[in-house]
PDB file of N, CA and C in Angstrom:
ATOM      1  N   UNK A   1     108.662  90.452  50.720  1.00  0.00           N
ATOM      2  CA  UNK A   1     108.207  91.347  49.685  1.00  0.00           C
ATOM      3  C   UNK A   1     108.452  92.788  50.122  1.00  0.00           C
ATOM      4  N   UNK A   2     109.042  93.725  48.956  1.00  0.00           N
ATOM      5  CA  UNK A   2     108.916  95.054  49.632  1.00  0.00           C
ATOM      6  C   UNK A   2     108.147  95.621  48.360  1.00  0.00           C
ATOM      7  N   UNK A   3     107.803  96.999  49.090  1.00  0.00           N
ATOM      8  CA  UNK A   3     106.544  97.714  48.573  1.00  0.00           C
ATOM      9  C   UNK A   3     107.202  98.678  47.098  1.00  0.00           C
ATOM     10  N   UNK A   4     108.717  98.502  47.576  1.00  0.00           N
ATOM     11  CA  UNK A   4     109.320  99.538  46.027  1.00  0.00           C
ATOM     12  C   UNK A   4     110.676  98.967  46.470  1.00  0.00           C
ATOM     13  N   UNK A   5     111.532  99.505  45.448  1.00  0.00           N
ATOM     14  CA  UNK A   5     113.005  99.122  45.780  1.00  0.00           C
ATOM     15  C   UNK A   5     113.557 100.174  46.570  1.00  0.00           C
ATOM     16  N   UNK A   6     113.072 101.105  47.237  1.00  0.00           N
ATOM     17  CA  UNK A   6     114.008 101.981  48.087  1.00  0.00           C
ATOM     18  C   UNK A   6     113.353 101.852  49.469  1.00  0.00           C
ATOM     19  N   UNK A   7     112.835 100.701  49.365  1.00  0.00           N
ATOM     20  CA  UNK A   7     111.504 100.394  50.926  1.00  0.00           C
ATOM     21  C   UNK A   7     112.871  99.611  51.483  1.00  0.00           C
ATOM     22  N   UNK A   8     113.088 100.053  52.740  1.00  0.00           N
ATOM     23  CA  UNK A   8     113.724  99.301  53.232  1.00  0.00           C
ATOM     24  C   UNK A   8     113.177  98.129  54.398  1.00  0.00           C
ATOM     25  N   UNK A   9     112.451  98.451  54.647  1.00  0.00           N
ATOM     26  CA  UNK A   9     111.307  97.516  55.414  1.00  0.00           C
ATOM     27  C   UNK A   9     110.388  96.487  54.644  1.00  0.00           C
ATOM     28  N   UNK A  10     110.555  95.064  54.765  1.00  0.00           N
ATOM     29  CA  UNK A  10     109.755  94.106  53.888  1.00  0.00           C
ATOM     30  C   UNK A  10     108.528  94.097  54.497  1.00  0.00           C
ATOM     31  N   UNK A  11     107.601  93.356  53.672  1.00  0.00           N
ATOM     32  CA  UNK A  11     106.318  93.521  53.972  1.00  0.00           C
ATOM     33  C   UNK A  11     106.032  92.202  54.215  1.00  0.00           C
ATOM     34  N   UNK A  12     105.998  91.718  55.764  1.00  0.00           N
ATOM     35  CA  UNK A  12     105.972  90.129  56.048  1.00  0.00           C
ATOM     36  C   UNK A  12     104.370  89.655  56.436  1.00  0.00           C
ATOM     37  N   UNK A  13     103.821  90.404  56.672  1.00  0.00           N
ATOM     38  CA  UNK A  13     102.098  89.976  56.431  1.00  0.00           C
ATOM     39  C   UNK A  13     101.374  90.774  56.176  1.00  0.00           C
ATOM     40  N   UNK A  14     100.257  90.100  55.497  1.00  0.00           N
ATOM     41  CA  UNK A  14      98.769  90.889  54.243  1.00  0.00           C
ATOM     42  C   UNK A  14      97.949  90.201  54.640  1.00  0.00           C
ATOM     43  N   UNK A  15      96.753  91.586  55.314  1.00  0.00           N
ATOM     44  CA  UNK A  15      95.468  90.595  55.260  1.00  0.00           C
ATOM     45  C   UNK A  15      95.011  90.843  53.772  1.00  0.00           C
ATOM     46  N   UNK A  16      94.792  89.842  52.962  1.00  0.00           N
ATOM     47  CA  UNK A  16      94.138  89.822  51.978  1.00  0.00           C
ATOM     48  C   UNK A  16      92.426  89.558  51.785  1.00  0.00           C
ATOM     49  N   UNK A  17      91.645  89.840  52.867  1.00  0.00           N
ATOM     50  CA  UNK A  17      90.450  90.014  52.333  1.00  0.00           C
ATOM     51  C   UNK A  17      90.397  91.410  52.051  1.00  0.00           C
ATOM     52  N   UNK A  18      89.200  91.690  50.357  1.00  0.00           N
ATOM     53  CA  UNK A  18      89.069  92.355  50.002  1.00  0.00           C
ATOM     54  C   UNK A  18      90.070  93.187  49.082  1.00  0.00           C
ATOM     55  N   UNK A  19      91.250  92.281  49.066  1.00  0.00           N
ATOM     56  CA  UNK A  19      92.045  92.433  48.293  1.00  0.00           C
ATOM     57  C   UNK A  19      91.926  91.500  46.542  1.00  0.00           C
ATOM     58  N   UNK A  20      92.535  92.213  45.167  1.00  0.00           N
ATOM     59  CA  UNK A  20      92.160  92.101  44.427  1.00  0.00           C
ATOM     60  C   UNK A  20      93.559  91.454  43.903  1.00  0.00           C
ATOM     61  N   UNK A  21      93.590  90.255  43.276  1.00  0.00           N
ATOM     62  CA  UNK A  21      95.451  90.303  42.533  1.00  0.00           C
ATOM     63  C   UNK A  21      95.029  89.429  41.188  1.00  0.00           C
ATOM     64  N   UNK A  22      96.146  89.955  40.676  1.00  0.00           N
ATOM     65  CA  UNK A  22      96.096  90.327  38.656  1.00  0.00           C
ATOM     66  C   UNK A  22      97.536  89.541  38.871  1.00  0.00           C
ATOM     67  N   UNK A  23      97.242  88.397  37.298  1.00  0.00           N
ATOM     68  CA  UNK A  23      98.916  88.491  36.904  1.00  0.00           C
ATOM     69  C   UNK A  23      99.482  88.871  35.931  1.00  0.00           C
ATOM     70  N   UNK A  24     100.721  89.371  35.555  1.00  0.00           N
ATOM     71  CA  UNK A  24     100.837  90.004  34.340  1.00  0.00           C
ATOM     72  C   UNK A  24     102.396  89.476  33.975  1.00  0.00           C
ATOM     73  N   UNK A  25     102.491  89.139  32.685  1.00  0.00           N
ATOM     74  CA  UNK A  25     103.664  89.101  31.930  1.00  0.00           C
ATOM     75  C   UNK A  25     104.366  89.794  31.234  1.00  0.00           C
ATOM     76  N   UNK A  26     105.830  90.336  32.095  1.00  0.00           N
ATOM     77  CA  UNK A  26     106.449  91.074  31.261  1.00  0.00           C
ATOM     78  C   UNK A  26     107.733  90.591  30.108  1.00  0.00           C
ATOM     79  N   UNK A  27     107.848  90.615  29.137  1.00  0.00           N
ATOM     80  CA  UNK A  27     108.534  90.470  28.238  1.00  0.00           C
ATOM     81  C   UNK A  27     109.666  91.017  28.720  1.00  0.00           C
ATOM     82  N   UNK A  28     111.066  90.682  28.857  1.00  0.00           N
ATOM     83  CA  UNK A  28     112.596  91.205  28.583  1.00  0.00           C
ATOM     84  C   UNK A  28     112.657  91.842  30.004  1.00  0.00           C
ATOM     85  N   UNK A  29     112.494  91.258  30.764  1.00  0.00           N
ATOM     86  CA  UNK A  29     112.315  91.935  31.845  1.00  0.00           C
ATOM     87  C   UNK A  29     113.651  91.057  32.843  1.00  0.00           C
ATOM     88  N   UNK A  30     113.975  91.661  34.310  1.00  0.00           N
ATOM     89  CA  UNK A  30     114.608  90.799  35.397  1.00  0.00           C
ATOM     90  C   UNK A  30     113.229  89.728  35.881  1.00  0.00           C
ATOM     91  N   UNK A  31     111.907  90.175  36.059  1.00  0.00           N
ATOM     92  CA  UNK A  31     111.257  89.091  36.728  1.00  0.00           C
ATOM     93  C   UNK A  31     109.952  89.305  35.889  1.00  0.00           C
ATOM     94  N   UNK A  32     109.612  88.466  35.144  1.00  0.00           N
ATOM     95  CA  UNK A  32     109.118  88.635  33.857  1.00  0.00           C
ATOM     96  C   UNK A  32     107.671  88.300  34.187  1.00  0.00           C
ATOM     97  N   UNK A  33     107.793  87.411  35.119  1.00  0.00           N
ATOM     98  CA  UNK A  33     106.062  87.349  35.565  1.00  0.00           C
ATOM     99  C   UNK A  33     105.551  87.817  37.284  1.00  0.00           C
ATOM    100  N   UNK A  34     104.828  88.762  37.017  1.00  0.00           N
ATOM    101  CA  UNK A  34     104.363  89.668  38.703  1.00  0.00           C
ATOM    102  C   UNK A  34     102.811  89.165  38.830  1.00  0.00           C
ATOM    103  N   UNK A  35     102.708  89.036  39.911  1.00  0.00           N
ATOM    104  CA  UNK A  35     101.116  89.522  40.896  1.00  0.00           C
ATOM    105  C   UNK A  35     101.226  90.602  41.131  1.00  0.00           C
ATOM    106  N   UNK A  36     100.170  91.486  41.280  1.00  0.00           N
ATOM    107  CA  UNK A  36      99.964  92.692  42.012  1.00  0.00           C
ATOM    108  C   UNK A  36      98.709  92.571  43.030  1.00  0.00           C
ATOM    109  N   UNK A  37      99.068  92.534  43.767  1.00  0.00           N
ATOM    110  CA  UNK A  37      97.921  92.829  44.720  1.00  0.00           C
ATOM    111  C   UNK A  37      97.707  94.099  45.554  1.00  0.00           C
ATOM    112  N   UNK A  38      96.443  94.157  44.719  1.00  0.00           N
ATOM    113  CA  UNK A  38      95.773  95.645  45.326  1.00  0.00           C
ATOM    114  C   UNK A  38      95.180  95.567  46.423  1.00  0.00           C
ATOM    115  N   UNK A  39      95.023  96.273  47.344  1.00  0.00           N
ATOM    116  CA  UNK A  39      93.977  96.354  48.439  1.00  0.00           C
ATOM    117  C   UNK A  39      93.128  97.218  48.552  1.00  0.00           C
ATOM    118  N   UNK A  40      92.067  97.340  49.594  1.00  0.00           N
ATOM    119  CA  UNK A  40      90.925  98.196  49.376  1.00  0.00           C
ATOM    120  C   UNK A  40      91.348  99.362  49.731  1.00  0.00           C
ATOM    121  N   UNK A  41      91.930  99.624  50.211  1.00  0.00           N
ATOM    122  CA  UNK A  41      92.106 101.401  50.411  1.00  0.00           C
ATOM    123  C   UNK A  41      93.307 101.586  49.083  1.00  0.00           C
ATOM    124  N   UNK A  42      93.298 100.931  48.047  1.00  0.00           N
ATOM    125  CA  UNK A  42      94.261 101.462  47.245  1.00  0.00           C
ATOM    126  C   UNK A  42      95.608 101.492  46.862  1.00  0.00           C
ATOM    127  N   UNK A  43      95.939 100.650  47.921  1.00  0.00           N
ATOM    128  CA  UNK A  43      97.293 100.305  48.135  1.00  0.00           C
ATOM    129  C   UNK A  43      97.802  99.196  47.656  1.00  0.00           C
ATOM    130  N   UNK A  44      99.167  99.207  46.655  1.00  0.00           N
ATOM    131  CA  UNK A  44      99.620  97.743  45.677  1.00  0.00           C
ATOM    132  C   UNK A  44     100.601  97.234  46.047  1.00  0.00           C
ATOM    133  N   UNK A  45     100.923  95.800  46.054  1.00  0.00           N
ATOM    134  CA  UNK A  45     101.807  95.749  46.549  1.00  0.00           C
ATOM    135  C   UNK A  45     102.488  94.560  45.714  1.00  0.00           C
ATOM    136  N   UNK A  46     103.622  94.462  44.969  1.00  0.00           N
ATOM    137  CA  UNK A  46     103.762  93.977  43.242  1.00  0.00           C
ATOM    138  C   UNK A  46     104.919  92.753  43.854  1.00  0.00           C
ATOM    139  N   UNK A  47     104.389  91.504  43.604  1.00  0.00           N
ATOM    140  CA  UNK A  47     105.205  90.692  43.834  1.00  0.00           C
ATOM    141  C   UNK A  47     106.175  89.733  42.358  1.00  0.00           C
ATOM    142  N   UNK A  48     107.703  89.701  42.352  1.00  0.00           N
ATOM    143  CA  UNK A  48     107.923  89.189  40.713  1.00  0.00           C
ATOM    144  C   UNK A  48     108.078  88.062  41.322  1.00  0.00           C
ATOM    145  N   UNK A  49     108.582  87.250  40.073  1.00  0.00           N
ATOM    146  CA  UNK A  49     108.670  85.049  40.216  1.00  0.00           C
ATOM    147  C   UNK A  49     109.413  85.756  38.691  1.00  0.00           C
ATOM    148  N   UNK A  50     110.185  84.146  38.691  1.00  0.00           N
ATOM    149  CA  UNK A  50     111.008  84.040  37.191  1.00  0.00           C
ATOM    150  C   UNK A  50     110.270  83.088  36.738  1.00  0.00           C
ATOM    151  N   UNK A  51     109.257  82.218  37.242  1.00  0.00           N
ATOM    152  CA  UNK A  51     108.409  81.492  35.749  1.00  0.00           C
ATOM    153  C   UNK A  51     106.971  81.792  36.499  1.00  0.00           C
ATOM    154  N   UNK A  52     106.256  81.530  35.460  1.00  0.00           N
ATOM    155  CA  UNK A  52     104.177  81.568  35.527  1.00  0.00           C
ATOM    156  C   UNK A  52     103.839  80.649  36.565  1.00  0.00           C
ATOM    157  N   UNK A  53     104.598  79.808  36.876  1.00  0.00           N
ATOM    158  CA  UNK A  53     104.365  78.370  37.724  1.00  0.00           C
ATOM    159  C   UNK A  53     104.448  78.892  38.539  1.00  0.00           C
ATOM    160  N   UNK A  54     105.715  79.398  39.500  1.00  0.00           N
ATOM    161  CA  UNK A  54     105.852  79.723  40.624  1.00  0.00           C
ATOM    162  C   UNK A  54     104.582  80.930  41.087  1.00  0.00           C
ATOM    163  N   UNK A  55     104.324  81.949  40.076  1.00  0.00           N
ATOM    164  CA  UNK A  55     103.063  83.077  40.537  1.00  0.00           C
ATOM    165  C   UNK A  55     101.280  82.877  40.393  1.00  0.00           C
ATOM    166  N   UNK A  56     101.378  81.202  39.500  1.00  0.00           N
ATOM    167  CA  UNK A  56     100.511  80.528  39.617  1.00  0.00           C
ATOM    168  C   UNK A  56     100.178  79.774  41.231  1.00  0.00           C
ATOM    169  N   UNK A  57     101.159  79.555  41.569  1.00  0.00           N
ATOM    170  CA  UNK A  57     101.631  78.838  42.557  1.00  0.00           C
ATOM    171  C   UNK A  57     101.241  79.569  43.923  1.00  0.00           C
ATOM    172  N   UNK A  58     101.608  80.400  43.703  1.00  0.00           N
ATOM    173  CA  UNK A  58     101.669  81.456  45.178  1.00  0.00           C
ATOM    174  C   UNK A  58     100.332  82.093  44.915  1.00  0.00           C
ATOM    175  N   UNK A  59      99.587  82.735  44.123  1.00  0.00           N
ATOM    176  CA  UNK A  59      98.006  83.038  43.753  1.00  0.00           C
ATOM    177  C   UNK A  59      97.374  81.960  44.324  1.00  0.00           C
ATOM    178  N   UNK A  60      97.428  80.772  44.412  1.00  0.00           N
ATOM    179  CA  UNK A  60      96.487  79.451  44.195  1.00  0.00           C
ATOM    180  C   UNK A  60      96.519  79.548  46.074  1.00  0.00           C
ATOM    181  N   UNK A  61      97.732  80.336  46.776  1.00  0.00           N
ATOM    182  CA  UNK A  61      97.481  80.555  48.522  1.00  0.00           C
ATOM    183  C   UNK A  61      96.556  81.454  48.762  1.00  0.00           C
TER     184      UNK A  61
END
């Protein structure tokens, strides 16, 4: 996962306590369904999937 498209450094581990993640569907999009996971100091970090299954999938870790 990277944090934007000009991040050249991936983001290979998250502690996720206290972290918050949303899923959202975008219409007409390259990756039409994202997680975002926020963390407590504020910081997001937006993961896409090409179907609901797969970001169902990876949420449910």
């Amino acid at each position: 996962c990277f944090r934007c498209a000009s991040d050249p450094q991936p983001v290979l581990e998250r502690d996720l306590r206290g972290c918050r993640v949303t899923y959202k569907a975008k219409h007409g999009k390259k990756m039409p369904h994202v997680l975002k996971v926020a963390g407590p100091a504020g910081d997001l970090l937006v993961i896409g999937f090409q179907s609901r299954q797969q970001a169902e999938d990876w949420r449910k870790v």
